[in-house]
PDB file of N, CA and C in Angstrom:
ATOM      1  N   UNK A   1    -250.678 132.099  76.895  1.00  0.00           N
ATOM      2  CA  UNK A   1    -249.518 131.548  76.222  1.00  0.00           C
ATOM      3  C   UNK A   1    -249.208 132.389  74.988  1.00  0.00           C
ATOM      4  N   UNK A   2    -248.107 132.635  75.035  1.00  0.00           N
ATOM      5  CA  UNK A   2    -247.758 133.463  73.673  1.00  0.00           C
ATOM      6  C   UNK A   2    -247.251 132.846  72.393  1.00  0.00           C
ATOM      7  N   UNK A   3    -247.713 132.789  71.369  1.00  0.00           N
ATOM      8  CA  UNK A   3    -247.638 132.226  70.147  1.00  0.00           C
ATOM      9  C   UNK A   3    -246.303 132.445  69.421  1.00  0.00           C
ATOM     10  N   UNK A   4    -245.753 134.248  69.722  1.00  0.00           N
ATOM     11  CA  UNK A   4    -244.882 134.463  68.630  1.00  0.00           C
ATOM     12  C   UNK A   4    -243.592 133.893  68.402  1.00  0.00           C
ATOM     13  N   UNK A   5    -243.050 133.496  69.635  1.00  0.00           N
ATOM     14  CA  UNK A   5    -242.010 132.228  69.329  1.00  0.00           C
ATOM     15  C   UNK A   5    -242.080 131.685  68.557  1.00  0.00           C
ATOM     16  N   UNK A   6    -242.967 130.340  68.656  1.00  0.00           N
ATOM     17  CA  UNK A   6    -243.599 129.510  67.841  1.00  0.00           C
ATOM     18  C   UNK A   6    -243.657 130.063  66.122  1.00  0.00           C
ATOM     19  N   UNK A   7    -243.928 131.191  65.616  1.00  0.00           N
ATOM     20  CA  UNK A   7    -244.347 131.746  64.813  1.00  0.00           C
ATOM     21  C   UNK A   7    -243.164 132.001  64.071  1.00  0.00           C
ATOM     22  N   UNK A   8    -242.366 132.854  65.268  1.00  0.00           N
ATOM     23  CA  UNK A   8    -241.173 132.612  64.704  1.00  0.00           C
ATOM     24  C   UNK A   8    -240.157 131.876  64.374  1.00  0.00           C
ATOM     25  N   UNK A   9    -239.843 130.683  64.770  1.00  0.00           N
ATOM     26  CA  UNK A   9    -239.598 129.361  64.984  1.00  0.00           C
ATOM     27  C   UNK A   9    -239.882 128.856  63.081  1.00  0.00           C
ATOM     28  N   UNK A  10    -240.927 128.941  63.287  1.00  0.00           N
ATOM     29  CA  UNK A  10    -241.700 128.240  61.803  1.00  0.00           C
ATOM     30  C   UNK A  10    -241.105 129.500  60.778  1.00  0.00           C
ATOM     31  N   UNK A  11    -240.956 130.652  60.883  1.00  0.00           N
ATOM     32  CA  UNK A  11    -240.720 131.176  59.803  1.00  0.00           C
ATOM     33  C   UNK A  11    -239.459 131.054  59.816  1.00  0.00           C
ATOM     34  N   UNK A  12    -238.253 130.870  60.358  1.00  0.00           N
ATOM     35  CA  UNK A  12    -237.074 131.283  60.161  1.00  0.00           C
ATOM     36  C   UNK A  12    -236.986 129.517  59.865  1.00  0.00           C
ATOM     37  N   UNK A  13    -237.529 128.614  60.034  1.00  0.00           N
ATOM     38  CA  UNK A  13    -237.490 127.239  59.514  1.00  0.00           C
ATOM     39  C   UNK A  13    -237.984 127.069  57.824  1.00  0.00           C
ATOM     40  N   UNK A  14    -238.732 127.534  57.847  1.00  0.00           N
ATOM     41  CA  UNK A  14    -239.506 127.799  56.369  1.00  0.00           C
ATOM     42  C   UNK A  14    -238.084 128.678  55.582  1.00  0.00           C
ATOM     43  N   UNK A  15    -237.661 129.699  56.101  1.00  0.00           N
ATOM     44  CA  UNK A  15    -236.895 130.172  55.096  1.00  0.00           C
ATOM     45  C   UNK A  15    -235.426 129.716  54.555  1.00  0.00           C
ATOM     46  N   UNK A  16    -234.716 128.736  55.972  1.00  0.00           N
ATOM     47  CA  UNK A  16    -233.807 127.848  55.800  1.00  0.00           C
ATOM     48  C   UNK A  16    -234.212 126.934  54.823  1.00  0.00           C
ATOM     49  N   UNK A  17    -235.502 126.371  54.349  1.00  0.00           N
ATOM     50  CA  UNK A  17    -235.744 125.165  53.693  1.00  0.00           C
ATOM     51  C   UNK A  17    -235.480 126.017  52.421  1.00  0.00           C
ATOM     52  N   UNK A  18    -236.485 127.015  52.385  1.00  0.00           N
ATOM     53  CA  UNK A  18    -236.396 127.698  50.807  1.00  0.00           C
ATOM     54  C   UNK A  18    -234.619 127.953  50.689  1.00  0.00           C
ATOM     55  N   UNK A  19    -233.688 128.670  51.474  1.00  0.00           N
ATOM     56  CA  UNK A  19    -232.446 128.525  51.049  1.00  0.00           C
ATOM     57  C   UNK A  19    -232.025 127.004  50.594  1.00  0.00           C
ATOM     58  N   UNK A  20    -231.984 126.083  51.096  1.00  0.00           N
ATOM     59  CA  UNK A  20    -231.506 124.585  50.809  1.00  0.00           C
ATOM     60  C   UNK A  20    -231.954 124.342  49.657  1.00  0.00           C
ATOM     61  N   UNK A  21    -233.020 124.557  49.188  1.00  0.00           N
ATOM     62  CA  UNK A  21    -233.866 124.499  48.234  1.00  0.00           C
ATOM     63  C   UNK A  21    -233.053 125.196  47.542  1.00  0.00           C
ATOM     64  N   UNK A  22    -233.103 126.733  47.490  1.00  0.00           N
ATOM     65  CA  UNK A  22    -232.366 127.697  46.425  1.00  0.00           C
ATOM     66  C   UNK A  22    -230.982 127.522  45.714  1.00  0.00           C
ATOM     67  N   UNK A  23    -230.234 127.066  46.666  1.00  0.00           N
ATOM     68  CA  UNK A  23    -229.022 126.139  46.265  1.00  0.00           C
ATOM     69  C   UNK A  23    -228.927 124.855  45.982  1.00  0.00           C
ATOM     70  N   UNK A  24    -229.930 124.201  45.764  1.00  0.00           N
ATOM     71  CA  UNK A  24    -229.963 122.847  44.917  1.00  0.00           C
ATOM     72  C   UNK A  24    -229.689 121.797  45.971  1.00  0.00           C
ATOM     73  N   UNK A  25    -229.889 121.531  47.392  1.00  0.00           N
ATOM     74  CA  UNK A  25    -229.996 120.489  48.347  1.00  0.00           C
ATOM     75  C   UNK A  25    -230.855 119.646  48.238  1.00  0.00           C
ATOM     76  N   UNK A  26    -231.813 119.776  47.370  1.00  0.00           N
ATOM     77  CA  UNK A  26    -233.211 119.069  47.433  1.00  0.00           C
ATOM     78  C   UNK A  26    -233.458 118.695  45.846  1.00  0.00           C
ATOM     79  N   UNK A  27    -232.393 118.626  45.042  1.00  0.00           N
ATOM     80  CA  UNK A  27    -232.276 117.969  44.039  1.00  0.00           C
ATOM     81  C   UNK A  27    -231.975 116.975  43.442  1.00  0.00           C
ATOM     82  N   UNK A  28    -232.712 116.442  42.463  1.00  0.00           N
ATOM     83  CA  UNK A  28    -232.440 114.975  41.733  1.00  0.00           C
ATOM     84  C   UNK A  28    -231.084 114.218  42.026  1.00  0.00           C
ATOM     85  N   UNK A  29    -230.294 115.147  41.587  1.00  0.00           N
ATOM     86  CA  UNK A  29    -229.018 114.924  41.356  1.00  0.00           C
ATOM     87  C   UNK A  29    -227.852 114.531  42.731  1.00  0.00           C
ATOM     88  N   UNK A  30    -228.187 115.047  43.744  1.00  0.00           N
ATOM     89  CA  UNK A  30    -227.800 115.077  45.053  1.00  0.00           C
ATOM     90  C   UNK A  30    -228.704 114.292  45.797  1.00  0.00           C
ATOM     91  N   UNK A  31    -229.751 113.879  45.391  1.00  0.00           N
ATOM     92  CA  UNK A  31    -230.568 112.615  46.490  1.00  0.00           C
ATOM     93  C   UNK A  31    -230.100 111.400  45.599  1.00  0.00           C
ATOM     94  N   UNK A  32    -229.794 111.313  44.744  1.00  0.00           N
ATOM     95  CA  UNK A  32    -229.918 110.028  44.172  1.00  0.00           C
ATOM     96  C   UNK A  32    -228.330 109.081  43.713  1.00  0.00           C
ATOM     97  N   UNK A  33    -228.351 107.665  43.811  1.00  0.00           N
ATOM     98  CA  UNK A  33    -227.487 107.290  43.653  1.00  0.00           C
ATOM     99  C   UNK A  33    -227.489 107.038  41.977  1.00  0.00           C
ATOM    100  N   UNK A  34    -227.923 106.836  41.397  1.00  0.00           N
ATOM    101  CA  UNK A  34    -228.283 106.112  39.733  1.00  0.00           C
ATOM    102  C   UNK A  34    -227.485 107.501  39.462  1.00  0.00           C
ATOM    103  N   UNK A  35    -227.852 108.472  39.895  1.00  0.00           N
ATOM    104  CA  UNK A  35    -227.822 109.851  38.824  1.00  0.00           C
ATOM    105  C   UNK A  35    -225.848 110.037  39.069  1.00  0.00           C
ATOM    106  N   UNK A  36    -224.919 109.323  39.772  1.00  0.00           N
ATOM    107  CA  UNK A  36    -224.124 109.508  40.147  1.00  0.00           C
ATOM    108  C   UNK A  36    -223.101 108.816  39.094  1.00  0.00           C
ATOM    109  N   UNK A  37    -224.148 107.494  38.663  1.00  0.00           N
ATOM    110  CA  UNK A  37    -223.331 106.451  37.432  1.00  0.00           C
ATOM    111  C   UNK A  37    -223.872 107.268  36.150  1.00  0.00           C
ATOM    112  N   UNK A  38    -223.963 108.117  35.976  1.00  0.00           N
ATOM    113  CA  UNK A  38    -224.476 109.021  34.471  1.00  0.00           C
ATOM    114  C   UNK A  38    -223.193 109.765  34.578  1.00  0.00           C
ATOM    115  N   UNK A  39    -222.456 109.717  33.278  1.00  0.00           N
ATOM    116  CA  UNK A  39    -221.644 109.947  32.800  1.00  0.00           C
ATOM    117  C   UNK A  39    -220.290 108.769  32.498  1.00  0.00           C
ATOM    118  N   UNK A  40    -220.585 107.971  33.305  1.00  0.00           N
ATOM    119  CA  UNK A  40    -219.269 107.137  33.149  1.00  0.00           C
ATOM    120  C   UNK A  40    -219.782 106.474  31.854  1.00  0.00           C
ATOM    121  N   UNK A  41    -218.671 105.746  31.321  1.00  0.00           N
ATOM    122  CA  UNK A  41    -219.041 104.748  29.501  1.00  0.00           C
ATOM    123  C   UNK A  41    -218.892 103.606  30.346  1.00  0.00           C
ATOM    124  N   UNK A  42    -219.759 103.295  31.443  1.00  0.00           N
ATOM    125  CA  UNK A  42    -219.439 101.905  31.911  1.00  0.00           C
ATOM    126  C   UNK A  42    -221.077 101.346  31.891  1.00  0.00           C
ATOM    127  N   UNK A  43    -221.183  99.822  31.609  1.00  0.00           N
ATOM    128  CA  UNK A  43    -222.497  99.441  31.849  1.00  0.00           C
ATOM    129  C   UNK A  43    -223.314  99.936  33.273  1.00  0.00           C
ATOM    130  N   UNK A  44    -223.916  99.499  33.330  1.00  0.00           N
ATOM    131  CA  UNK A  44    -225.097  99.434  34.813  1.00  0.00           C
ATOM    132  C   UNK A  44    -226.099  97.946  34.593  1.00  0.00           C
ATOM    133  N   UNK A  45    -225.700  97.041  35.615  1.00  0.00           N
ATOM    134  CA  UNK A  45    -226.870  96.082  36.105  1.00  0.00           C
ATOM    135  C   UNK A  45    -228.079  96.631  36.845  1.00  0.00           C
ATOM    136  N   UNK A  46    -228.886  96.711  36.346  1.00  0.00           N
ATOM    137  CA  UNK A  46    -230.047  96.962  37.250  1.00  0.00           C
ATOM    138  C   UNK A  46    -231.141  96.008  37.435  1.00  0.00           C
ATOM    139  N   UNK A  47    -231.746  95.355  38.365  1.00  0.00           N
ATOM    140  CA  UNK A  47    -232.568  94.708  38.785  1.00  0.00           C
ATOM    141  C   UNK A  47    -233.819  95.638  39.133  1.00  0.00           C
ATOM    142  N   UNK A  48    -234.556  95.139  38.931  1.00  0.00           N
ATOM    143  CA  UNK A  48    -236.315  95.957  39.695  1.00  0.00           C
ATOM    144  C   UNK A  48    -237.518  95.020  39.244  1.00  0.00           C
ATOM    145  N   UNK A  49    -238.770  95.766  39.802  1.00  0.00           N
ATOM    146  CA  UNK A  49    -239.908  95.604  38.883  1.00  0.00           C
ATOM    147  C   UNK A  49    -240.501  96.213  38.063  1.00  0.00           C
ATOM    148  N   UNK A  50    -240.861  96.715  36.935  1.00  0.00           N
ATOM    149  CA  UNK A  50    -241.653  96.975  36.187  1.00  0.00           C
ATOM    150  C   UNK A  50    -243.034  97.309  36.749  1.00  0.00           C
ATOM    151  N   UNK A  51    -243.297  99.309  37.015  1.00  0.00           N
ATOM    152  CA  UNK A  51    -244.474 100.158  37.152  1.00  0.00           C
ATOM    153  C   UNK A  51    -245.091 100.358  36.406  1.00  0.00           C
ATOM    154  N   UNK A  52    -245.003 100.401  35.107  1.00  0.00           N
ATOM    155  CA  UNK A  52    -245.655 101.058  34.128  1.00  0.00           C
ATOM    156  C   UNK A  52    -246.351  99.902  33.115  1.00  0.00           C
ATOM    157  N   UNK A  53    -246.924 100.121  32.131  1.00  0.00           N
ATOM    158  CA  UNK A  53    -247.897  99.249  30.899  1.00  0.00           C
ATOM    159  C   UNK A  53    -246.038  99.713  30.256  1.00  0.00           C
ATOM    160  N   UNK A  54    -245.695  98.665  29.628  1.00  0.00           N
ATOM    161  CA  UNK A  54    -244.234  99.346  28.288  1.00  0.00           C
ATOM    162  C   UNK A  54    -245.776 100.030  27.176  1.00  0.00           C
ATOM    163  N   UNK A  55    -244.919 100.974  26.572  1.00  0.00           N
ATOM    164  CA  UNK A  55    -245.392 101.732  25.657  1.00  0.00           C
ATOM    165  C   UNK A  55    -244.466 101.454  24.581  1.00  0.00           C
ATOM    166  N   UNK A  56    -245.153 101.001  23.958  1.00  0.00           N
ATOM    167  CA  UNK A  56    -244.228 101.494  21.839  1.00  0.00           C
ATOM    168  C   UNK A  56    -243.777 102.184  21.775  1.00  0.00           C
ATOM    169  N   UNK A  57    -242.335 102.763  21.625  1.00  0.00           N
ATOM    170  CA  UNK A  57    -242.122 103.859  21.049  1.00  0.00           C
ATOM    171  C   UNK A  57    -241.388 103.550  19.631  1.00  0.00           C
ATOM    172  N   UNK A  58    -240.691 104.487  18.862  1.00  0.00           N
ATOM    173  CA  UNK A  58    -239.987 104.163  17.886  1.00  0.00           C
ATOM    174  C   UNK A  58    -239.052 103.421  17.512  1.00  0.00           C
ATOM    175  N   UNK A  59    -238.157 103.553  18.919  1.00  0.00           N
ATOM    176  CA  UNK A  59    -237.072 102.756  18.566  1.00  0.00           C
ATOM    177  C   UNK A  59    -237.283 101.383  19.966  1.00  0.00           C
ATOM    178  N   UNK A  60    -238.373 101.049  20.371  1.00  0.00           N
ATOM    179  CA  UNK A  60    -238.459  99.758  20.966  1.00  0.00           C
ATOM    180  C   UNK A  60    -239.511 100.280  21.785  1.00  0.00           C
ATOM    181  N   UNK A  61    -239.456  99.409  23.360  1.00  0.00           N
ATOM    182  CA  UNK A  61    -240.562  99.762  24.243  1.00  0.00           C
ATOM    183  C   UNK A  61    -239.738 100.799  25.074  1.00  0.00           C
ATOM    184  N   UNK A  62    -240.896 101.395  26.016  1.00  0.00           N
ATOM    185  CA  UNK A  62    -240.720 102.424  27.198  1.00  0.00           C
ATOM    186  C   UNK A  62    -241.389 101.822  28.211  1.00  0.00           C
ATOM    187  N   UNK A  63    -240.629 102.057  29.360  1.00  0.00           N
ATOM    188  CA  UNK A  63    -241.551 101.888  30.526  1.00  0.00           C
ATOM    189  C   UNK A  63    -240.540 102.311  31.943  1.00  0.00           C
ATOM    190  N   UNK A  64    -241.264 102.233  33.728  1.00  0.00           N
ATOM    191  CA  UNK A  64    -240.720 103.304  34.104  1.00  0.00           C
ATOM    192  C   UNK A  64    -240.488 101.695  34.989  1.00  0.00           C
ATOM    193  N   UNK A  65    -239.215 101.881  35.670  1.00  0.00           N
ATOM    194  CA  UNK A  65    -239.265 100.311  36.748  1.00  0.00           C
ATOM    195  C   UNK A  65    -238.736 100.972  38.674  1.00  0.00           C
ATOM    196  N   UNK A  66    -238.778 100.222  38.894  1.00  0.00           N
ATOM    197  CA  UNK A  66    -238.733 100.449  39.838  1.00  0.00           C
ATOM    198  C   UNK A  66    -237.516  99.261  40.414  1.00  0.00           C
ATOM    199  N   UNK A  67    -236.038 100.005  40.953  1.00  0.00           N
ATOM    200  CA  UNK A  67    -235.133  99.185  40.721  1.00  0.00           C
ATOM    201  C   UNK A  67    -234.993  98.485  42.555  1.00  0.00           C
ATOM    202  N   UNK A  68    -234.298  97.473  42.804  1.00  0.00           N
ATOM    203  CA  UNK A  68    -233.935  96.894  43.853  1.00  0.00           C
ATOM    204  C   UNK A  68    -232.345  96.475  43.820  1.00  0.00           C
ATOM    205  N   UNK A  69    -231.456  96.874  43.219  1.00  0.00           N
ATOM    206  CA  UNK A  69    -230.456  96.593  42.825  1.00  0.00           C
ATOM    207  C   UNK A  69    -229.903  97.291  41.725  1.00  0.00           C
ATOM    208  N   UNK A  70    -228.931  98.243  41.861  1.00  0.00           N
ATOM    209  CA  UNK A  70    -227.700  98.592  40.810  1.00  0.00           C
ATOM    210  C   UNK A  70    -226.147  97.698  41.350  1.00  0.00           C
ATOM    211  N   UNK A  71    -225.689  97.481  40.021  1.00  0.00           N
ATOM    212  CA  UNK A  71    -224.149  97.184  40.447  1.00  0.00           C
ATOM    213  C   UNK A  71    -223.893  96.299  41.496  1.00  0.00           C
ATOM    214  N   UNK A  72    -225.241  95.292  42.191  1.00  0.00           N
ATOM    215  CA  UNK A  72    -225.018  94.736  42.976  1.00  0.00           C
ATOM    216  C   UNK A  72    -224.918  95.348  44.244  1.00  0.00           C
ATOM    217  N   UNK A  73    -225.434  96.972  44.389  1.00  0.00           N
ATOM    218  CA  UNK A  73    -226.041  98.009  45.316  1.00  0.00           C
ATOM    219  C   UNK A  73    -227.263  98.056  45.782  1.00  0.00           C
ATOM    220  N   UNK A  74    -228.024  97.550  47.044  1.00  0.00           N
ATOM    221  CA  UNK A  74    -228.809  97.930  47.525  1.00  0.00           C
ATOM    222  C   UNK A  74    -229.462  99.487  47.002  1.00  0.00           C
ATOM    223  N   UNK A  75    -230.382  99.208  45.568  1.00  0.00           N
ATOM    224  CA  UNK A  75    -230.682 100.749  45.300  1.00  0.00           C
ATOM    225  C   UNK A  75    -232.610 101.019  45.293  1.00  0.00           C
ATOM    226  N   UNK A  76    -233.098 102.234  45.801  1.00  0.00           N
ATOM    227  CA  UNK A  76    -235.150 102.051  45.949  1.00  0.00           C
ATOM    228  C   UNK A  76    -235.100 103.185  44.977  1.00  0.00           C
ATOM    229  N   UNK A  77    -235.032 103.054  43.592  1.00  0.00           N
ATOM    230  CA  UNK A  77    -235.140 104.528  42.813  1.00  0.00           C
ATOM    231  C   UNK A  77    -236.227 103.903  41.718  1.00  0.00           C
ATOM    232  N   UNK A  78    -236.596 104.863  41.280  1.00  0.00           N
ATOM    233  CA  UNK A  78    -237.403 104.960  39.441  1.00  0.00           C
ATOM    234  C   UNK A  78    -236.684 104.875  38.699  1.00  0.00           C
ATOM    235  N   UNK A  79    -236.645 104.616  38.099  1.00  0.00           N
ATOM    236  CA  UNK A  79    -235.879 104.710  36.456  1.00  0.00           C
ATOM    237  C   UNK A  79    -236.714 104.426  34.985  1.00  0.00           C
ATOM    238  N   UNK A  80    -235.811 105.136  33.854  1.00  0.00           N
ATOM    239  CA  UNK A  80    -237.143 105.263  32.777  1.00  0.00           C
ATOM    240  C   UNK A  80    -236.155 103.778  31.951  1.00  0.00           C
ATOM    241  N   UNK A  81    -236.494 103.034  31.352  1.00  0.00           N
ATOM    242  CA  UNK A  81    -235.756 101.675  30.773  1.00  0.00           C
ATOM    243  C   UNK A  81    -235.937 102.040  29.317  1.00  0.00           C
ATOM    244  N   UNK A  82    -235.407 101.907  28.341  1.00  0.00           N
ATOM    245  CA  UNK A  82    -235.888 101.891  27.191  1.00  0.00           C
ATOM    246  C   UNK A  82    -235.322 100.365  26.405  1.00  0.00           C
ATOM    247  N   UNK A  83    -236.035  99.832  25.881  1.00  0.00           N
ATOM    248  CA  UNK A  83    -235.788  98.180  25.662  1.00  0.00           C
ATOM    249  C   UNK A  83    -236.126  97.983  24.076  1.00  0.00           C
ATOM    250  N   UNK A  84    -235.123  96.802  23.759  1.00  0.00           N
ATOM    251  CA  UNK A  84    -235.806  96.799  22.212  1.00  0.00           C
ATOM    252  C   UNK A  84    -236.826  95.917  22.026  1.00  0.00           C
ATOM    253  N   UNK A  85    -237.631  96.035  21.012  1.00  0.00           N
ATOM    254  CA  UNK A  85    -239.026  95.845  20.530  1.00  0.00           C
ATOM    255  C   UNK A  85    -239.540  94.235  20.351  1.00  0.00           C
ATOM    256  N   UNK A  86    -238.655  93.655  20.567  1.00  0.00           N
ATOM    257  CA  UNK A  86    -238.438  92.357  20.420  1.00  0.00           C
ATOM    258  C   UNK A  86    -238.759  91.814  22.250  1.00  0.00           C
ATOM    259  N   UNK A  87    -238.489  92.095  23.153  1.00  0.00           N
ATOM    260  CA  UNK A  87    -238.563  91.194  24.427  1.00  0.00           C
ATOM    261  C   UNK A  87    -240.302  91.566  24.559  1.00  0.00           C
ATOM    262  N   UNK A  88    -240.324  90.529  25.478  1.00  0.00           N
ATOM    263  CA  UNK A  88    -241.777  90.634  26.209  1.00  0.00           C
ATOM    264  C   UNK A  88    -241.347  90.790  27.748  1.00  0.00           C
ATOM    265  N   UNK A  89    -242.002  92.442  28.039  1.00  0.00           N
ATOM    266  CA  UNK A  89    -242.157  91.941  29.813  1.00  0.00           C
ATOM    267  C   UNK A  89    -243.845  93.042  29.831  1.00  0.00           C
ATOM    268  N   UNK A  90    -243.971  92.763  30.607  1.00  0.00           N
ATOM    269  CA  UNK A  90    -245.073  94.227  31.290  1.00  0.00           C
ATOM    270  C   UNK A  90    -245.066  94.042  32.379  1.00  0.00           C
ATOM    271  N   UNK A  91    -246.133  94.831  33.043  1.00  0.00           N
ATOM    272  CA  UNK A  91    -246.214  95.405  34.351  1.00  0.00           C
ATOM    273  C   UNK A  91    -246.058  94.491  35.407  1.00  0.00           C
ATOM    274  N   UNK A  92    -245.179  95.053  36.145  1.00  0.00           N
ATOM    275  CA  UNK A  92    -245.013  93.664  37.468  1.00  0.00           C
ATOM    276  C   UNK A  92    -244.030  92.575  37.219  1.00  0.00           C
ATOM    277  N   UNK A  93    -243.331  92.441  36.359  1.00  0.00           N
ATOM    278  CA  UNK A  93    -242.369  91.708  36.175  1.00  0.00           C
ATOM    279  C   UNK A  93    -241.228  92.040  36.929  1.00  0.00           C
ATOM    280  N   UNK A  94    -240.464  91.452  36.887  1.00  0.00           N
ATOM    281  CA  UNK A  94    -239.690  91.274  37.914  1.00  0.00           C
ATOM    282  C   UNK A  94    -237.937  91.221  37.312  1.00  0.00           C
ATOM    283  N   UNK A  95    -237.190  92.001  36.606  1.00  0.00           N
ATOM    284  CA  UNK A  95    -236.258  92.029  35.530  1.00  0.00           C
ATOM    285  C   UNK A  95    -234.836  92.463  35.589  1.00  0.00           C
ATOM    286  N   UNK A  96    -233.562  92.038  35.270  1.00  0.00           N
ATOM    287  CA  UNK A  96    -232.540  92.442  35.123  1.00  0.00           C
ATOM    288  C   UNK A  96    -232.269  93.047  33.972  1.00  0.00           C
ATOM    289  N   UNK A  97    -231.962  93.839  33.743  1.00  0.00           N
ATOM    290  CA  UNK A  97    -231.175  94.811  32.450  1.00  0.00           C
ATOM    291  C   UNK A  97    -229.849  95.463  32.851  1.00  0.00           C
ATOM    292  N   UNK A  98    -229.302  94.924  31.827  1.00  0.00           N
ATOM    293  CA  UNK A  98    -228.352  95.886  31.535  1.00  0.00           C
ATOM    294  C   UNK A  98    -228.013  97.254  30.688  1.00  0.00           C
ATOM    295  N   UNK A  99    -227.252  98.380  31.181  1.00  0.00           N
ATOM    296  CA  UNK A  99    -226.793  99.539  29.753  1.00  0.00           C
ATOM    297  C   UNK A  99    -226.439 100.652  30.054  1.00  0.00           C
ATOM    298  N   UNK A 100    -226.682 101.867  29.320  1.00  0.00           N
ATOM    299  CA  UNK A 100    -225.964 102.700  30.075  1.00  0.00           C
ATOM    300  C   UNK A 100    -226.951 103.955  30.977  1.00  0.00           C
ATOM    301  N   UNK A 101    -226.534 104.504  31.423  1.00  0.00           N
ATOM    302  CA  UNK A 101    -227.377 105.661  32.219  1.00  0.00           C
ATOM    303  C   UNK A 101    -227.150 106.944  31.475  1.00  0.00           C
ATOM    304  N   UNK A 102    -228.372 107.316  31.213  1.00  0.00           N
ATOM    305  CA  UNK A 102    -228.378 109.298  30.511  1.00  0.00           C
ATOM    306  C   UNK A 102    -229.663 109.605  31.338  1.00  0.00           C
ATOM    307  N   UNK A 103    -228.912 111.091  31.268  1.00  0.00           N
ATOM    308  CA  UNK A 103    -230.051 111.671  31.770  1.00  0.00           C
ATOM    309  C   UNK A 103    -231.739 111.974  30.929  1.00  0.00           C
ATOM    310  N   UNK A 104    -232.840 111.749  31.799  1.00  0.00           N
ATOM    311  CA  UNK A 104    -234.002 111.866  31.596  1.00  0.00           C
ATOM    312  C   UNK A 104    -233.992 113.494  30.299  1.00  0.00           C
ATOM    313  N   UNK A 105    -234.115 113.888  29.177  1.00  0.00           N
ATOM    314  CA  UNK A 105    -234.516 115.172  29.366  1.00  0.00           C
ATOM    315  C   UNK A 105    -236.252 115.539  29.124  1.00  0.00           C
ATOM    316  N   UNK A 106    -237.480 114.422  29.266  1.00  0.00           N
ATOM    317  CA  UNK A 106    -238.866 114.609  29.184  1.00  0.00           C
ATOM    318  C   UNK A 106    -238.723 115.934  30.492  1.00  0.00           C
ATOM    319  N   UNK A 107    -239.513 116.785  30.675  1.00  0.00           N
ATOM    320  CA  UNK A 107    -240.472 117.416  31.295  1.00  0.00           C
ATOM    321  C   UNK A 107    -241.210 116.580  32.638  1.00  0.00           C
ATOM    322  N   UNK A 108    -241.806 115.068  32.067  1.00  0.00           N
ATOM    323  CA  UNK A 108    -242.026 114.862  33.239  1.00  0.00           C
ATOM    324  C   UNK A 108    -241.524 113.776  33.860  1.00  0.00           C
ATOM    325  N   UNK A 109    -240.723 113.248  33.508  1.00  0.00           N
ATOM    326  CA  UNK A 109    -239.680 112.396  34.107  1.00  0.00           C
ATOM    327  C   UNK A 109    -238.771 112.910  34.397  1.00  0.00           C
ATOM    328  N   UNK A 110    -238.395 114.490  35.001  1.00  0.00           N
ATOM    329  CA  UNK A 110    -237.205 114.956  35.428  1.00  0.00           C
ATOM    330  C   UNK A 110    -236.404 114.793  36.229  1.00  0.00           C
ATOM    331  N   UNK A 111    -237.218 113.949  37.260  1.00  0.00           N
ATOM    332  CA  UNK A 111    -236.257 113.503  38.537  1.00  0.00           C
ATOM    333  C   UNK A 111    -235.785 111.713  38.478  1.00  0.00           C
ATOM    334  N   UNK A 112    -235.870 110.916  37.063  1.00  0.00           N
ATOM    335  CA  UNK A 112    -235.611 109.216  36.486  1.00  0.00           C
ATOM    336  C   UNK A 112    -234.630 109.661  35.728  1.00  0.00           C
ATOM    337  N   UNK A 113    -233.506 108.795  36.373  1.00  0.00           N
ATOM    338  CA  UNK A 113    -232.335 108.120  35.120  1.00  0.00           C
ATOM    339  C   UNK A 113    -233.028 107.903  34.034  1.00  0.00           C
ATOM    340  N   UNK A 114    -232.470 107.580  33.328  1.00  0.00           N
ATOM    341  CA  UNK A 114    -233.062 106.936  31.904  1.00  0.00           C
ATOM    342  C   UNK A 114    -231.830 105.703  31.326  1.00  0.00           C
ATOM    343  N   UNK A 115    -231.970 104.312  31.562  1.00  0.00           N
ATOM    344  CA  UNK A 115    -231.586 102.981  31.297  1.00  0.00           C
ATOM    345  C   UNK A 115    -231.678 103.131  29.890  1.00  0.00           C
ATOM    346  N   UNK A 116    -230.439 102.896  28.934  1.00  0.00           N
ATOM    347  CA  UNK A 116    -230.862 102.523  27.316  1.00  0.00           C
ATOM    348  C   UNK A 116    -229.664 100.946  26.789  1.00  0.00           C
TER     349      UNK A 116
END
């Protein structure tokens, strides 16, 4: 049986992905629906649960949720929430927020909306 078909097959597949890739097909911005409501000055409802411990930060808590609902949209994304310092939720809660959508700019939250 001869292999190099096969061989070739896989490489000329491999290099289509790296093109899709090279032109941005496989990016944040183009898989995701959240990242589509960033820019408008309009609220966002979001429903989810709460992944993360909230963390303190300066200007309230942080934490990363995990949504089941935008806009009354069937939505399965991450998102980073930032909340003021005053509510109580943590991990596993189960939460509606409202606000607006900006983009993530951390390093390692590059591919999460960011809820404020």
């Amino acid at each position: 049986m001869c292999k190099r078909p096969i061989i070739t097959i896989f490489i000329v597949y491999a290099f289509i992905l790296i093109l899709l890739n090279a032109f941005g097909d496989f990016s944040c911005e183009k898989q995701s629906y959240l990242y589509k409501l960033i820019g408008d000055n309009n609220t966002v409802s979001v429903e989810g649960r709460i992944l993360s411990v909230p963390q303190l930060v300066k200007n309230g808590k942080r934490f990363i949720m995990k949504t089941s609902t935008a806009n009354a949209s069937a939505v399965s994304e991450k998102i980073i929430v930032n909340s003021h310092p005053g509510y109580s939720v943590s991990c596993g809660d189960i939460i509606n927020v409202e606000g607006k959508l900006k983009k993530s700019f951390s390093s390692a939250s590059h591919c999460f909306p960011s809820l404020i």
